[in-house]
Protein backbone atom coordinates (compact mmCIF):
# COMPACT_ATOMS: atom_id res chain seq x y z
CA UNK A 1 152.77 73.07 77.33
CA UNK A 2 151.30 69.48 76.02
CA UNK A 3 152.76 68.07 79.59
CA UNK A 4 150.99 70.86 81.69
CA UNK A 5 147.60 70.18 79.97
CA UNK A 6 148.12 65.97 80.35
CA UNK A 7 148.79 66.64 83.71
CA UNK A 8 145.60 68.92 84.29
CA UNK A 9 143.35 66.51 82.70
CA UNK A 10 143.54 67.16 79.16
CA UNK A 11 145.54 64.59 77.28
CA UNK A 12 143.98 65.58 74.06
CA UNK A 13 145.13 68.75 74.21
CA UNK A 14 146.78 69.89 70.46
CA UNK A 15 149.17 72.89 70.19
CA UNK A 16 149.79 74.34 67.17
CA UNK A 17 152.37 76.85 66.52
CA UNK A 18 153.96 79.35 64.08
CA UNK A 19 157.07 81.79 64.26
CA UNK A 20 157.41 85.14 62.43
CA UNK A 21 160.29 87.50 62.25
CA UNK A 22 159.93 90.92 61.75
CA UNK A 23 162.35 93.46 60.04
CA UNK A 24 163.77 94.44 63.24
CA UNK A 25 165.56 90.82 64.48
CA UNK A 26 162.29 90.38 66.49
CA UNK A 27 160.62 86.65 66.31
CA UNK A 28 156.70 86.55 67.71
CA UNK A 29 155.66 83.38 68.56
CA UNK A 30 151.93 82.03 67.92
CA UNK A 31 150.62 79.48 69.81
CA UNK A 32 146.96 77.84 69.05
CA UNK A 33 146.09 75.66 71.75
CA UNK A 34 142.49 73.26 71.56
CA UNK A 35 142.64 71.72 74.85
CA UNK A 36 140.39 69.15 74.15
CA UNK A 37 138.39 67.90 76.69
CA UNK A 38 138.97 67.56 80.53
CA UNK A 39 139.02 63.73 82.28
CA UNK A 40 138.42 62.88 85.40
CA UNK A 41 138.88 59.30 87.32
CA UNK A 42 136.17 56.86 86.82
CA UNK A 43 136.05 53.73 88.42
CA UNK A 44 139.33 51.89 89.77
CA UNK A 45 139.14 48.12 89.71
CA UNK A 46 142.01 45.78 90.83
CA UNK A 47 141.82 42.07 89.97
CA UNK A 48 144.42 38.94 90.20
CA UNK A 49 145.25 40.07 93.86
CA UNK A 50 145.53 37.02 96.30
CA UNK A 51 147.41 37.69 99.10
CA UNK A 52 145.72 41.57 100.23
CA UNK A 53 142.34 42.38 99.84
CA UNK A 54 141.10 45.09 96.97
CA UNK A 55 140.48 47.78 99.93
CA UNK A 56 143.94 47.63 101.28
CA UNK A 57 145.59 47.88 97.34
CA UNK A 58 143.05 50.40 97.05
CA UNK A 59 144.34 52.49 99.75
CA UNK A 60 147.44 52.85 98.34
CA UNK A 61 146.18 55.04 94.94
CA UNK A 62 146.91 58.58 95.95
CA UNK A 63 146.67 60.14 93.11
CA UNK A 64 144.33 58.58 90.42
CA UNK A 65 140.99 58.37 92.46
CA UNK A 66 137.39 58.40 91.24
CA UNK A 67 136.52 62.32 90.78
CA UNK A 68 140.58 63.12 90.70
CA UNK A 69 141.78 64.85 87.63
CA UNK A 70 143.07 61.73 85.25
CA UNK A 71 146.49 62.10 84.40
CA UNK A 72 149.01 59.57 82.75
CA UNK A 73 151.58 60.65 84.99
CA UNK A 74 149.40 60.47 88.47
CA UNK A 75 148.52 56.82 87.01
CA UNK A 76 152.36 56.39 86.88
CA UNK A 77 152.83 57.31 90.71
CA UNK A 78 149.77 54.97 91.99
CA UNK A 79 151.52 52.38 89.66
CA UNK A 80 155.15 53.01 91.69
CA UNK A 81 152.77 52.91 95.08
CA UNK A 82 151.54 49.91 94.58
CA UNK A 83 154.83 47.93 93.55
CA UNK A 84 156.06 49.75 96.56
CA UNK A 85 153.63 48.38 99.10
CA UNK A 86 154.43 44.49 97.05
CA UNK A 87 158.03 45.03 97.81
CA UNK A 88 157.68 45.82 101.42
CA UNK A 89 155.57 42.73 102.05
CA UNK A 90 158.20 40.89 100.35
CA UNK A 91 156.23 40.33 96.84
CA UNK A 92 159.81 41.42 95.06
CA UNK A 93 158.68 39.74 91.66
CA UNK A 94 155.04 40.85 91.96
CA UNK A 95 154.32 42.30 88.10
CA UNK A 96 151.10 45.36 88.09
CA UNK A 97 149.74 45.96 84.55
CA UNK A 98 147.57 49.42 83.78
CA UNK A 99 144.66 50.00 81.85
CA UNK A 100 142.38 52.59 80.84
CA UNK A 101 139.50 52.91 78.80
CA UNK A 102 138.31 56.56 78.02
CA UNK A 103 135.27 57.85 77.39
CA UNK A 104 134.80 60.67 75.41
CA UNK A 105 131.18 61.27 76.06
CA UNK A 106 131.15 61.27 80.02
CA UNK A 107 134.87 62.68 79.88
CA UNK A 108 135.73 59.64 82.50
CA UNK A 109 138.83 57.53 82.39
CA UNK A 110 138.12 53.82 83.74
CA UNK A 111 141.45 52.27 84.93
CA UNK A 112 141.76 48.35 85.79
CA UNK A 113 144.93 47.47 87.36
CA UNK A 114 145.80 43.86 86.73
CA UNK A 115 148.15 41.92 89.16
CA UNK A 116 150.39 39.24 89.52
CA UNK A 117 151.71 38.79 92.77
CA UNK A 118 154.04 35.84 91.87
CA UNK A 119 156.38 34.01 94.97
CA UNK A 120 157.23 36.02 98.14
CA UNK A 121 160.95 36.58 97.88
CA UNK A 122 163.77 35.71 101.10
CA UNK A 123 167.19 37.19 101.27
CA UNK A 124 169.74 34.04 100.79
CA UNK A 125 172.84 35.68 101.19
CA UNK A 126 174.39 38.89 101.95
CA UNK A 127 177.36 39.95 100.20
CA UNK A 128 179.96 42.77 100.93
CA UNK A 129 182.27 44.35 98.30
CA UNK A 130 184.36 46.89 98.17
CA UNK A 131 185.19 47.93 101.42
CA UNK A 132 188.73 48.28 102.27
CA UNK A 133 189.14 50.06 105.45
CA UNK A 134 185.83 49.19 107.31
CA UNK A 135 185.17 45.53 108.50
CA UNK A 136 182.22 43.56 107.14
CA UNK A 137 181.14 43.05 110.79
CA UNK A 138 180.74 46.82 111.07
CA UNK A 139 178.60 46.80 107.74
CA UNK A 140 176.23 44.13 109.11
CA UNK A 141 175.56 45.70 112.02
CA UNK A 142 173.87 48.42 110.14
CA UNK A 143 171.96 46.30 107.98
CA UNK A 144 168.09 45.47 108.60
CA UNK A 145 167.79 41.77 106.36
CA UNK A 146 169.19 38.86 107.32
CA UNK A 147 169.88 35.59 105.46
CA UNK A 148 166.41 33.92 105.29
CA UNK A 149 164.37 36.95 106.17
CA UNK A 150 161.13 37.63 103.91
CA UNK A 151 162.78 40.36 101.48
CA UNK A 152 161.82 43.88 102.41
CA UNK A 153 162.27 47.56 100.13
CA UNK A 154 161.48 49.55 103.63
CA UNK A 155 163.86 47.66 105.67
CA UNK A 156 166.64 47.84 102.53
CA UNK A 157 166.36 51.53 102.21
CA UNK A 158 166.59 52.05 106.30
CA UNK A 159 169.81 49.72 105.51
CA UNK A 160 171.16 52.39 103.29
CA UNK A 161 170.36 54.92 105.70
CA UNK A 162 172.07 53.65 108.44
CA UNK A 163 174.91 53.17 106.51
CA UNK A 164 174.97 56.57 105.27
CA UNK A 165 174.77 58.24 108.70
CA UNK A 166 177.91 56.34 109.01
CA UNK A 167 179.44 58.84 106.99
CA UNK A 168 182.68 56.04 105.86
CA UNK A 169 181.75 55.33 101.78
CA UNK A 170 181.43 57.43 98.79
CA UNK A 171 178.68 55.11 97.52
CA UNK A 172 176.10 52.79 98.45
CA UNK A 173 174.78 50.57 96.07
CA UNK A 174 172.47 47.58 96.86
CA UNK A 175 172.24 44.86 94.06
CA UNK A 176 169.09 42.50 94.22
């Protein structure tokens, strides 16, 4: 119940409860619930960003939006959507802090996102493991990156894809 409120804007909710059994094997369940207050987005501000400007980093927050309903797990989702869009550029070390500063009188949640974009990252190498029956020609074929290519998550997980329609391995896994 505390997750549903959070997630509809009311991370102060506060649920109280009790049991009682009766002479008949039945239990009855109480449940007080203060649901506190209900947050909405405030302003959004993005700083330490070089490379992109704070429009395009902007565009990438879905779900935690001035006016949105603030939740700590939307903020978690824009947080995954905007190291996604620093992976694909090649930005594999880029580090994205969160912060929020509520206000209990306006019921707004202000959230700064702080970034560091750090080095763009290039594929040296390309190793091949565990294959038996398959050559590693055969593997390579299907795989996007090349040695000295800018590193990039959407061409890696078309990789995997390709080699999955393959339909030859149990498992996949890429190690970075």
């Amino acid at each position: 119940i505390k997750v549903l409120y959070n997630t509809e804007g009311f991370p102060d909710a506060k649920i109280d409860s009790r049991f009682e059994y009766d002479n008949k094997g039945f239990m009855y369940i109480y449940l007080e619930i203060n649901e506190g207050k209900k947050y909405t987005v405030g302003e959004v501000n993005i700083s330490g960003n070089k490379e992109f400007s704070t429009e395009e980093l902007l565009a990438q927050l879905k779900e935690v939006v001035p006016g949105k309903v603030f939740s700590d797990f939307a903020l978690e989702k824009d947080v995954f959507n905007l190291r996604s869009f620093y992976l694909n550029k090649g930005y594999m070390f880029a580090q994205i802090r969160e912060s929020t500063s509520i206000s209990p009188e306006t019921g707004r949640v202000d959230i700064s996102y702080s970034i560091i974009e750090n080095e763009i990252a290039y594929v040296e190498k390309i190793d091949i493991r565990g294959n038996i029956k398959t050559r590693d020609k055969v593997i390579r074929r299907e795989i996007r990156l090349r040695p000295g290519d800018r590193f990039d998550g959407d061409k890696l997980k078309r990789s995997k894809e390709r080699l999955d329609n393959l339909g030859f391995f149990q498992e996949i896994v890429f190690d970075t």
